[in-house]
N, C-alpha and C. Protein backbone atom coordinates (compact mmCIF):
# COMPACT_ATOMS: atom_id res chain seq x y z
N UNK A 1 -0.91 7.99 -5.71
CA UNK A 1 0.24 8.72 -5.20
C UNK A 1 0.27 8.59 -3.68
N UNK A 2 1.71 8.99 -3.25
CA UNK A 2 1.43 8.44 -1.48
C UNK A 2 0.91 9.77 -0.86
N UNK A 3 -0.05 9.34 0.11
CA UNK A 3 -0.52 10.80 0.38
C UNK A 3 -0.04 10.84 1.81
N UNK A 4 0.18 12.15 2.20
CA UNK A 4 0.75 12.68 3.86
C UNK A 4 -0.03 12.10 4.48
N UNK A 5 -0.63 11.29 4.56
CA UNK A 5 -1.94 10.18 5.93
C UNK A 5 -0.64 8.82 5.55
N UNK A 6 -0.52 8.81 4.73
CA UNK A 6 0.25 7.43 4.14
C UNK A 6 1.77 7.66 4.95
N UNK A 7 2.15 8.76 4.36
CA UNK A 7 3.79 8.91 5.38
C UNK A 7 3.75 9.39 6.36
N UNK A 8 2.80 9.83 7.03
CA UNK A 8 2.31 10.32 8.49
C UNK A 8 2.33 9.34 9.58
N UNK A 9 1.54 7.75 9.18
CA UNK A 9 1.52 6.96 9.37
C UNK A 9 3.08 6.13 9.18
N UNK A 10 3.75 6.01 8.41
CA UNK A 10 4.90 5.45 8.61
C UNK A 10 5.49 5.98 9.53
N UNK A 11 5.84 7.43 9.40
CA UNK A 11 6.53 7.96 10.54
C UNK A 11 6.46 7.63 12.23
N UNK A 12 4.93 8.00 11.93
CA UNK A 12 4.58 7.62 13.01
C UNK A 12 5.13 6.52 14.18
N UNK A 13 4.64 5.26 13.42
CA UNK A 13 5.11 4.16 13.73
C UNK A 13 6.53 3.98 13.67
N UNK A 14 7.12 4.40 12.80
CA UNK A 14 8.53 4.26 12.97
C UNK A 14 9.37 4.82 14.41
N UNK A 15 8.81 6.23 14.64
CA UNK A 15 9.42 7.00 16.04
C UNK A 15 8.42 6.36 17.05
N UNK A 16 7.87 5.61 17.40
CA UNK A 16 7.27 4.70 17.93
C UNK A 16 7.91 3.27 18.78
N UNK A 17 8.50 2.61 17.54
CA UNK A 17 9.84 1.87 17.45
C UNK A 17 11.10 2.61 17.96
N UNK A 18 11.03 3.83 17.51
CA UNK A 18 12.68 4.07 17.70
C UNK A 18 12.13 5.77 18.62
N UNK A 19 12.22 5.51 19.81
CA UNK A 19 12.24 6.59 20.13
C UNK A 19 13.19 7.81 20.19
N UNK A 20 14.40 6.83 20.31
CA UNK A 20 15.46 7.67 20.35
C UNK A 20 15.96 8.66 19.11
N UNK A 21 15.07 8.87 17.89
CA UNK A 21 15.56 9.14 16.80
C UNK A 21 14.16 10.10 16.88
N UNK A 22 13.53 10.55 17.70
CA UNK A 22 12.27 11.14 17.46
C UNK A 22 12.89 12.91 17.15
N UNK A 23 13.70 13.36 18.17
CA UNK A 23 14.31 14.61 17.74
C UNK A 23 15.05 15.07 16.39
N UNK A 24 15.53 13.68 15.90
CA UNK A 24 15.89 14.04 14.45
C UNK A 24 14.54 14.37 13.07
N UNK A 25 13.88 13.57 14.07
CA UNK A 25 12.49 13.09 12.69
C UNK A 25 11.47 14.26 12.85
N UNK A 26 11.54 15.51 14.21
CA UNK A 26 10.40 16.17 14.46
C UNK A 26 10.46 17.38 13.62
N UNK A 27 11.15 18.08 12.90
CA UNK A 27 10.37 18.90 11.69
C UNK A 27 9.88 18.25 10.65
N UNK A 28 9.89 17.34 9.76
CA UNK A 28 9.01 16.20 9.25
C UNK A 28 7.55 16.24 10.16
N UNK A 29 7.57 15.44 11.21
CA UNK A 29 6.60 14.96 11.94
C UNK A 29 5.76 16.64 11.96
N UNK A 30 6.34 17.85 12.16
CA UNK A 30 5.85 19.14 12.30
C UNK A 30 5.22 19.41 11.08
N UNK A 31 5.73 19.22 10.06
CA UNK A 31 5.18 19.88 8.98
C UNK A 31 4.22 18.75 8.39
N UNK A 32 4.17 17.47 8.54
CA UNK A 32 3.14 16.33 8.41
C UNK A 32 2.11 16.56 8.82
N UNK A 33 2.47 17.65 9.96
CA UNK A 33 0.91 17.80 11.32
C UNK A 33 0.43 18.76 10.68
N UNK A 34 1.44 20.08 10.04
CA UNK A 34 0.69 20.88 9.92
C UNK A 34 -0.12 20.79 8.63
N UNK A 35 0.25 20.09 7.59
CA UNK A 35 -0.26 20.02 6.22
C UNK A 35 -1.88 19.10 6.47
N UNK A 36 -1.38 18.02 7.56
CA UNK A 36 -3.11 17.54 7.85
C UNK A 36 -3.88 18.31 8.45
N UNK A 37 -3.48 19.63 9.20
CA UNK A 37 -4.92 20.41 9.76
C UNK A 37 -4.74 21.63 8.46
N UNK A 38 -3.93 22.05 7.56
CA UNK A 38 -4.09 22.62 6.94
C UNK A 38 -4.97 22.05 5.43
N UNK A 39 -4.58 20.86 5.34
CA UNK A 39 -5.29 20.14 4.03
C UNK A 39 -4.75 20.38 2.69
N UNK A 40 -3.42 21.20 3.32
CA UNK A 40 -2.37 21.72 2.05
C UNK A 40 -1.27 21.75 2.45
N UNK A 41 -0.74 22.14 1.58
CA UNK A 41 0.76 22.86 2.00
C UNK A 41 0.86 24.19 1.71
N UNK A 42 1.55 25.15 2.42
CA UNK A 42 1.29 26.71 2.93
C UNK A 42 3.47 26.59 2.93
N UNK A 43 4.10 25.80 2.74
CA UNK A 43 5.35 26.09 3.25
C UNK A 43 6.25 26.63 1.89
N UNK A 44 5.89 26.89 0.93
CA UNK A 44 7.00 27.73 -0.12
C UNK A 44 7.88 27.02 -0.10
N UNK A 45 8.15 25.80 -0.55
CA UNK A 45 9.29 25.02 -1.06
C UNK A 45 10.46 24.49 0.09
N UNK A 46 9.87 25.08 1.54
CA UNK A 46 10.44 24.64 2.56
C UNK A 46 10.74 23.06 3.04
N UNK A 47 9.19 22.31 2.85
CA UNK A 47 8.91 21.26 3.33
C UNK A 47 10.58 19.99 3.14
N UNK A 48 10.23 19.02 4.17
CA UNK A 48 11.54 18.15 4.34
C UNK A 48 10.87 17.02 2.54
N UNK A 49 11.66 17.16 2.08
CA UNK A 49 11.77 16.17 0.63
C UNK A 49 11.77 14.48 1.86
N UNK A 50 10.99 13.73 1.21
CA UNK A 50 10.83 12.04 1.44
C UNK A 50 11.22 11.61 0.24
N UNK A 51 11.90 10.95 0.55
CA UNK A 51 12.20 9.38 -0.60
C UNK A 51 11.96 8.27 0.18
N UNK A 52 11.97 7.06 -0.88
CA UNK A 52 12.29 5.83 -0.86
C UNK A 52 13.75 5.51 -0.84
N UNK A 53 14.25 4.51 -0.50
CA UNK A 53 15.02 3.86 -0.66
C UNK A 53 15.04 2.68 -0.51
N UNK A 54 15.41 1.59 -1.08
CA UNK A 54 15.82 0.22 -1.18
C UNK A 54 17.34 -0.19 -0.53
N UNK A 55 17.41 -0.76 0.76
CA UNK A 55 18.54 -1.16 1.19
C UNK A 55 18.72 -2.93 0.30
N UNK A 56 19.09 -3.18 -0.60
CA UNK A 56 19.03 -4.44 -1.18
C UNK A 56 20.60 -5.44 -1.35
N UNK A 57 20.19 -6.45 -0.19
CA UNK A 57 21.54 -7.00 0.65
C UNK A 57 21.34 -8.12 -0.46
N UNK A 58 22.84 -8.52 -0.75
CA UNK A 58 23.08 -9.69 -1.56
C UNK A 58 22.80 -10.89 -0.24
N UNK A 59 23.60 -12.16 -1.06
CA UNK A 59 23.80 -13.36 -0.01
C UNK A 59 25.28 -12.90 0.77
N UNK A 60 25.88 -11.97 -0.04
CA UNK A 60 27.43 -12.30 0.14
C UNK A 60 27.40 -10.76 1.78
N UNK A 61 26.50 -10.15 1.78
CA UNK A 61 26.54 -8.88 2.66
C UNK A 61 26.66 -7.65 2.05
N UNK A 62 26.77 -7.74 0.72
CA UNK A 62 26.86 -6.59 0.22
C UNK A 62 25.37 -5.94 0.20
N UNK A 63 25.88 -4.40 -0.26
CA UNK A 63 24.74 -3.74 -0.50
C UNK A 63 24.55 -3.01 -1.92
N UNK A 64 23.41 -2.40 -2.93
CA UNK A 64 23.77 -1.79 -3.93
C UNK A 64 23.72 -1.02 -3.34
N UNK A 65 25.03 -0.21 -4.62
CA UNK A 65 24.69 1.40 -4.26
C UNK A 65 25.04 1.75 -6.09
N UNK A 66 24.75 3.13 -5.74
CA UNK A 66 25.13 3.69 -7.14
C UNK A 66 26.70 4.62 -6.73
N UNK A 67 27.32 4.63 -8.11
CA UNK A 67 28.81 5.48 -8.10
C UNK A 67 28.55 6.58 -8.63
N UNK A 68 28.34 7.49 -7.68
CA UNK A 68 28.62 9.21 -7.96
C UNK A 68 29.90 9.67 -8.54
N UNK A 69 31.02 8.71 -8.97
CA UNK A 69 31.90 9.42 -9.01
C UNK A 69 33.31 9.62 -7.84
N UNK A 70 34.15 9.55 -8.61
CA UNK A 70 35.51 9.46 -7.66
C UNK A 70 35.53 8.99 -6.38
N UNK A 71 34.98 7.53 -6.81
CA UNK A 71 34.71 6.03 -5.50
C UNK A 71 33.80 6.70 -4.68
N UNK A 72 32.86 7.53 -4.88
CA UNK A 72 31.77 7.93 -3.46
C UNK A 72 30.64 7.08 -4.20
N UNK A 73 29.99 6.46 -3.33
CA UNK A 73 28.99 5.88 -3.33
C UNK A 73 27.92 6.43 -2.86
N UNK A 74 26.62 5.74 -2.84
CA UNK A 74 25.61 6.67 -2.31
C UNK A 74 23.87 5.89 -2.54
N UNK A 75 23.42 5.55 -1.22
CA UNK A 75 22.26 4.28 -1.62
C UNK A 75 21.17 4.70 -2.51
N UNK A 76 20.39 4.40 -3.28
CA UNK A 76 19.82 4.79 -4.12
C UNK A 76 18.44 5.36 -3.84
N UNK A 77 18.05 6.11 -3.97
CA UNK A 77 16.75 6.94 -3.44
C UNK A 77 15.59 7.43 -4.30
N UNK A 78 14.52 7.33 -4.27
CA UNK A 78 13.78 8.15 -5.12
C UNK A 78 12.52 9.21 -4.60
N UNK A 79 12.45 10.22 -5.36
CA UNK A 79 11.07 11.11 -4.93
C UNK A 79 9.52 10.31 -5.47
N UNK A 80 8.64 10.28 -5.13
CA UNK A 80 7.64 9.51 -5.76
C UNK A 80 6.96 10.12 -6.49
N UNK A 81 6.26 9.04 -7.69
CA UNK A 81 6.08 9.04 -8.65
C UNK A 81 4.37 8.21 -8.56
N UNK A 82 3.09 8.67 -9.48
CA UNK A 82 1.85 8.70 -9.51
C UNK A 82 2.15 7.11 -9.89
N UNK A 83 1.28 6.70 -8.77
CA UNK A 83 0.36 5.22 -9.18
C UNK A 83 1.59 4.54 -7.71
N UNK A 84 2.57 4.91 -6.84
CA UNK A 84 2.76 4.50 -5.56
C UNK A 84 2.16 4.64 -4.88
N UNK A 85 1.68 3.60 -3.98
CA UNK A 85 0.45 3.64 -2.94
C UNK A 85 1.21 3.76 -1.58
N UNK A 86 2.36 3.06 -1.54
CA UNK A 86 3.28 2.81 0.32
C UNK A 86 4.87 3.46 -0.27
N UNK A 87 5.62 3.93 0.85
CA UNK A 87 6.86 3.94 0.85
C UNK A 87 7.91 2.95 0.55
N UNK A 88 7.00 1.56 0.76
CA UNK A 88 7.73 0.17 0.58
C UNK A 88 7.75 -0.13 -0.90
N UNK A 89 6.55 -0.15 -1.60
CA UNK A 89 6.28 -0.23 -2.82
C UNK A 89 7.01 0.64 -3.54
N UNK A 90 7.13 2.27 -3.22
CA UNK A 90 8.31 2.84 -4.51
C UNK A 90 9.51 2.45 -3.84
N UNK A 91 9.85 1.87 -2.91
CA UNK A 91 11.69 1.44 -2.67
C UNK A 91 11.42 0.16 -3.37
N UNK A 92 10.58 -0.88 -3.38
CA UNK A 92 10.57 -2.04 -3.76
C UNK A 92 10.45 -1.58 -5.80
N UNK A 93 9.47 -0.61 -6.15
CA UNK A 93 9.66 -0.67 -7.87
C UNK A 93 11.20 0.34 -7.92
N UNK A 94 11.99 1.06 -7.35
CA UNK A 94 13.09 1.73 -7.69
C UNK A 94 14.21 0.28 -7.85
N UNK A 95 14.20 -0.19 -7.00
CA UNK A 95 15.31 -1.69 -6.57
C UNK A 95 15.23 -2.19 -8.11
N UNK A 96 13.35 -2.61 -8.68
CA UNK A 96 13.37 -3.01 -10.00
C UNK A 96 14.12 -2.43 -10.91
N UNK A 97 13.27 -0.73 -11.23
CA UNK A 97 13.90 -0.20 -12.16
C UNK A 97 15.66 -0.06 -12.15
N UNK A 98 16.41 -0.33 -10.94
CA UNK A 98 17.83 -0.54 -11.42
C UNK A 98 18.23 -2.09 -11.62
N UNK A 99 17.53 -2.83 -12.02
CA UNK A 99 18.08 -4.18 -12.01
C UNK A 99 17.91 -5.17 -11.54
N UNK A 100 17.11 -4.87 -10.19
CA UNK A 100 17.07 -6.12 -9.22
C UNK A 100 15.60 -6.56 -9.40
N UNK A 101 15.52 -7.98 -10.10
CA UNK A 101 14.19 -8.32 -10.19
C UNK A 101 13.64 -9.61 -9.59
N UNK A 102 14.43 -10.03 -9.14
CA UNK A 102 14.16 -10.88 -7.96
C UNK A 102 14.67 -10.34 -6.89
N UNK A 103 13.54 -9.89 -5.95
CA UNK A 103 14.20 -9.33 -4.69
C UNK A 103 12.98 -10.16 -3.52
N UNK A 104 13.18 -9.72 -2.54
CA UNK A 104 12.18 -10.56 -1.01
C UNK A 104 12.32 -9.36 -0.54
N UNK A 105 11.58 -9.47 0.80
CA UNK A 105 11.31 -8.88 1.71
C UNK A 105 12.01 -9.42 3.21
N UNK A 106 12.95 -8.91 3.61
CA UNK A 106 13.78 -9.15 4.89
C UNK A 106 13.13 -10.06 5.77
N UNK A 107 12.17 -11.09 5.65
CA UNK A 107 11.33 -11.32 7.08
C UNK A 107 11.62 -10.50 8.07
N UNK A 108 10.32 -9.99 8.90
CA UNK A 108 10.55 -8.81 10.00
C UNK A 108 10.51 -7.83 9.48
N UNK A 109 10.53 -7.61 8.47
CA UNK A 109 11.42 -6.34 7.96
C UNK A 109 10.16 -5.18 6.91
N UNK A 110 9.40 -5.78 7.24
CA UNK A 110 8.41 -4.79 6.36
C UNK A 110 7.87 -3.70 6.41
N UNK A 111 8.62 -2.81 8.13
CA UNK A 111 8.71 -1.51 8.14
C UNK A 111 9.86 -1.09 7.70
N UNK A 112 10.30 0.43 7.62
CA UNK A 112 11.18 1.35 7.62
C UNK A 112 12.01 0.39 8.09
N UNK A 113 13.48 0.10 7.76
CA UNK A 113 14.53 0.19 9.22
C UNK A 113 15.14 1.02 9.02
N UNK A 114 15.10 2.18 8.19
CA UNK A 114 15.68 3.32 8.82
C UNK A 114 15.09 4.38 7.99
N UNK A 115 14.95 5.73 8.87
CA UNK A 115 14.23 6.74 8.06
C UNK A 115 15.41 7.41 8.33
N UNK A 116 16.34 8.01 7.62
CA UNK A 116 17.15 8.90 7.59
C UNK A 116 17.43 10.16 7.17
N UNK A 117 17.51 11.06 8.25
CA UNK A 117 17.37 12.43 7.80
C UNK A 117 18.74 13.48 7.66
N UNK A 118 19.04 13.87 6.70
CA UNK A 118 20.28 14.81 5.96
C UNK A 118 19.48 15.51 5.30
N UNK A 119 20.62 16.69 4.92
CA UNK A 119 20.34 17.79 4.18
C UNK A 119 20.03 17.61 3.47
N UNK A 120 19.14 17.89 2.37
CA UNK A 120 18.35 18.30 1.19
C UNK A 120 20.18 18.06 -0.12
N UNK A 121 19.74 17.68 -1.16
CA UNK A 121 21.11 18.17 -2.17
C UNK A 121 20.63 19.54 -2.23
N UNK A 122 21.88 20.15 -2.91
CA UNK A 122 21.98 21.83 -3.00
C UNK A 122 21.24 22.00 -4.21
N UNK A 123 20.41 21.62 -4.82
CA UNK A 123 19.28 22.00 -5.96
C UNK A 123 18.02 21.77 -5.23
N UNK A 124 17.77 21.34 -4.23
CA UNK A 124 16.57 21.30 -3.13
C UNK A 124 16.76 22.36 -2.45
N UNK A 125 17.36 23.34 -2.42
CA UNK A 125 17.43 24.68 -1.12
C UNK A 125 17.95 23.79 0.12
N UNK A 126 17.77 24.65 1.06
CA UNK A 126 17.96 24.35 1.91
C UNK A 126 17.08 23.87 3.50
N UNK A 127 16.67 22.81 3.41
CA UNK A 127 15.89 22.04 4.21
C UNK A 127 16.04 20.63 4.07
N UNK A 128 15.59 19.87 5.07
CA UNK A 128 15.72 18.39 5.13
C UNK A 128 15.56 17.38 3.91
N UNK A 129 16.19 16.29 4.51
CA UNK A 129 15.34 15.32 3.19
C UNK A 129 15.61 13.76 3.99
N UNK A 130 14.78 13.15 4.06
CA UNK A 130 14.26 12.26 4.52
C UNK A 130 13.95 11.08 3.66
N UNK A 131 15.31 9.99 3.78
CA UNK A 131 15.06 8.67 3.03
C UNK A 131 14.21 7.81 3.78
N UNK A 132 13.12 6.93 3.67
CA UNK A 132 12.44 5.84 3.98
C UNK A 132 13.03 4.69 3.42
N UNK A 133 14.44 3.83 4.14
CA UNK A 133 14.95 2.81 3.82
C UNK A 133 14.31 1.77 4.51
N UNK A 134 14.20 0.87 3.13
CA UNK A 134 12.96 -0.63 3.29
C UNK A 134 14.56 -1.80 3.03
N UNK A 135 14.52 -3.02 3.85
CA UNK A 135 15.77 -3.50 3.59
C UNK A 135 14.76 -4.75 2.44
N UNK A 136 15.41 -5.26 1.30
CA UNK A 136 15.09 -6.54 0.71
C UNK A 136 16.34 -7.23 0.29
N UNK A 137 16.23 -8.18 0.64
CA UNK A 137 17.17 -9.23 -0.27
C UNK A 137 17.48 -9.69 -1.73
N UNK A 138 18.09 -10.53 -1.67
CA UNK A 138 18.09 -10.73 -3.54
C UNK A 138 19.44 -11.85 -3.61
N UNK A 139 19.89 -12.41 -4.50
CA UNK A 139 21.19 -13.22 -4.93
C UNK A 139 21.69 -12.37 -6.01
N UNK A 140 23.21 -12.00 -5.85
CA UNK A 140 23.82 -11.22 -6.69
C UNK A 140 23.64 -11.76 -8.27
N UNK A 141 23.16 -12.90 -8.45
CA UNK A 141 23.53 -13.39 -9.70
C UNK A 141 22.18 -13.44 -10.42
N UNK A 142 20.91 -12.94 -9.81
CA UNK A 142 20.06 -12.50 -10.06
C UNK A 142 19.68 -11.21 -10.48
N UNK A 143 20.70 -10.33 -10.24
CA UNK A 143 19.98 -9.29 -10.68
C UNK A 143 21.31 -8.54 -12.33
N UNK A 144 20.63 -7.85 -13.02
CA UNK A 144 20.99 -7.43 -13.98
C UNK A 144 20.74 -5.89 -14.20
N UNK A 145 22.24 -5.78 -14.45
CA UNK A 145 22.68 -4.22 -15.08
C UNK A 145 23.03 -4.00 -15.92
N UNK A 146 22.37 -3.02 -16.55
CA UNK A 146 22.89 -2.58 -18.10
C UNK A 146 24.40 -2.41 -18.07
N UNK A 147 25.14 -2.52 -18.97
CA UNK A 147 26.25 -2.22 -19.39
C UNK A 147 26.65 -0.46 -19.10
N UNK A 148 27.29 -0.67 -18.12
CA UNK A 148 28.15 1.02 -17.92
C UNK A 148 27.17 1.57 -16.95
N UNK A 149 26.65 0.76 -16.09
CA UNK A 149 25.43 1.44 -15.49
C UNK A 149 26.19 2.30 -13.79
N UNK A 150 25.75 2.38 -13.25
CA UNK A 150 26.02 3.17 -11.82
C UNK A 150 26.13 2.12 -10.83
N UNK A 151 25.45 0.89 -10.61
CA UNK A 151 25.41 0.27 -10.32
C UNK A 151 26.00 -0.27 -9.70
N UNK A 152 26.54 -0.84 -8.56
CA UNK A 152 27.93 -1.51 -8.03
C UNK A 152 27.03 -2.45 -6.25
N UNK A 153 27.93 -3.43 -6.07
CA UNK A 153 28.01 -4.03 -4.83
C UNK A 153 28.85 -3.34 -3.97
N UNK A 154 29.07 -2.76 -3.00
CA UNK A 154 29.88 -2.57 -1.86
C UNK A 154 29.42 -3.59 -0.70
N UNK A 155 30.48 -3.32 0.50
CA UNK A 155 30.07 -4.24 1.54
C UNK A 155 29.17 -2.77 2.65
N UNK A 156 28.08 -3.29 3.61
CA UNK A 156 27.20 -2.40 3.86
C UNK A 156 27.77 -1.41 4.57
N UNK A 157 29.11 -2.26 5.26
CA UNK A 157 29.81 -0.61 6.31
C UNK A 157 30.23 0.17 5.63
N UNK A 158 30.47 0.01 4.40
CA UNK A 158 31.22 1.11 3.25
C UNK A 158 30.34 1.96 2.94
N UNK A 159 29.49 1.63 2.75
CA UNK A 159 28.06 2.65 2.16
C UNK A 159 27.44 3.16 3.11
N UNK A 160 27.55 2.44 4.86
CA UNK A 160 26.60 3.50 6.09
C UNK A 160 26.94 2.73 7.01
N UNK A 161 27.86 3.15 7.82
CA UNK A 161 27.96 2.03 9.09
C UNK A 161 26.89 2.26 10.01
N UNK A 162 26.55 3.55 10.36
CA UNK A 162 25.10 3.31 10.74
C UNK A 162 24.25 2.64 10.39
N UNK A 163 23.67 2.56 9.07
CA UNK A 163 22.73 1.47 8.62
C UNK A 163 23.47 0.16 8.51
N UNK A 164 24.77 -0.01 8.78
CA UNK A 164 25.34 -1.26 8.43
C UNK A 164 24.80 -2.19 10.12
N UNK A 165 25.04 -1.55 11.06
CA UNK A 165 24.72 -1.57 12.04
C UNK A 165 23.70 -1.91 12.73
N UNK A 166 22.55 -1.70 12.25
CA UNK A 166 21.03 -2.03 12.50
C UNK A 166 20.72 -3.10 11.78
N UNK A 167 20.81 -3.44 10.01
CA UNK A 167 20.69 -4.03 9.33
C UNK A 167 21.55 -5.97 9.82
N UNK A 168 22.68 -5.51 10.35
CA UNK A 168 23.70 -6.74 10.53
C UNK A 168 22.59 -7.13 11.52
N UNK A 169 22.44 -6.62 12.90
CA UNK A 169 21.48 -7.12 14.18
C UNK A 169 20.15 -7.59 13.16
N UNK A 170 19.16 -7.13 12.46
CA UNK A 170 18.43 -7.59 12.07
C UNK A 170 18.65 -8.66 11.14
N UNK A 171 19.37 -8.78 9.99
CA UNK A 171 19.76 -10.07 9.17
C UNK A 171 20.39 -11.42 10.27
N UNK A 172 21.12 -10.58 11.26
CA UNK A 172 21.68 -12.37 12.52
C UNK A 172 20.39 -12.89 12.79
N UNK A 173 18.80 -12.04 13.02
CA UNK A 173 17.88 -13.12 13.27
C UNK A 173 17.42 -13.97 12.49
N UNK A 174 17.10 -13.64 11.10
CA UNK A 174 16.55 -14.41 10.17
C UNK A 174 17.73 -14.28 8.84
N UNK A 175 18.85 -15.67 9.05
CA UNK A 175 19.45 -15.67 7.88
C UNK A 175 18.65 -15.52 6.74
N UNK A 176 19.58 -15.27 5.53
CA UNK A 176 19.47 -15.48 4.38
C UNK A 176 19.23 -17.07 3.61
């Protein structure tokens, strides 16, 4: 399972890289600190929720996402699950479990490019939640979806022009 030394360490390094995003990321980074001198957690259901996420760019620029419903989209995320060792690894087996089974790794790209922090959904209370988006590649004609699935291509500004944004500068260095 990933343990708080494991996402402590991503974080880390990530606001490292990106300084400018350090004020968004510091109750995370607070309660990371405090659970390592505590050796627990003491916060009553407070703590900021981490996921994974898989940013997974076709050839064509698209991105998956899943359909919530009345055209909202929404990138796909997960809470982790026993026998994940890195943040990369459950975005890289979630990407699987929806379909994508030939996927790569962005060259460059084998940190975070984006840790993104929003509200918790409203069945989490009310506190943070914190995606760890890993970008990988793939060819649309490679990957497979069940019939009627959630599943869909959008183009990446549709789904986050912020992340569309970082992702475009990083894919112009190392085409596809």
């Amino acid at each position: 399972m990933i343990g708080t030394a494991a996402v402590a360490r991503a974080v880390s390094d990530y606001m490292h890289r990106r300084p400018g995003e350090t004020l968004a990321l510091a109750p995370l980074w607070q309660t990371l600190s405090q659970h390592a001198k505590a050796g627990t957690c003491h916060h009553r259901g407070t703590c900021p929720i981490v996921t994974a996420s898989p940013i997974v760019l076709n050839e064509r620029q698209e991105v998956l996402v899943l359909g919530v419903g009345r055209g909202t989209v929404r990138i796909p995320e997960a809470r982790f699950e026993d026998g994940w060792d890195t943040l990369a690894e459950a975005a890289s087996m979630l990407a699987r479990a929806l379909g994508v089974h030939e996927l790569w790794t962005q060259p460059g790209c084998e940190d975070p490019v984006q840790l993104h922090a929003a509200r918790a959904d409203a069945q989490d209370g009310e506190r943070m939640r914190v995606a760890a988006r890993y970008l990988f590649r793939t060819r649309a004609g490679l990957c497979h979806f069940a019939p009627g699935a959630p599943q869909t291509w959008v183009p990446l500004a549709q789904a986050d022009i912020e992340l569309a944004t970082r992702v475009h500068a990083l894919v112009a260095e190392v085409p596809l």
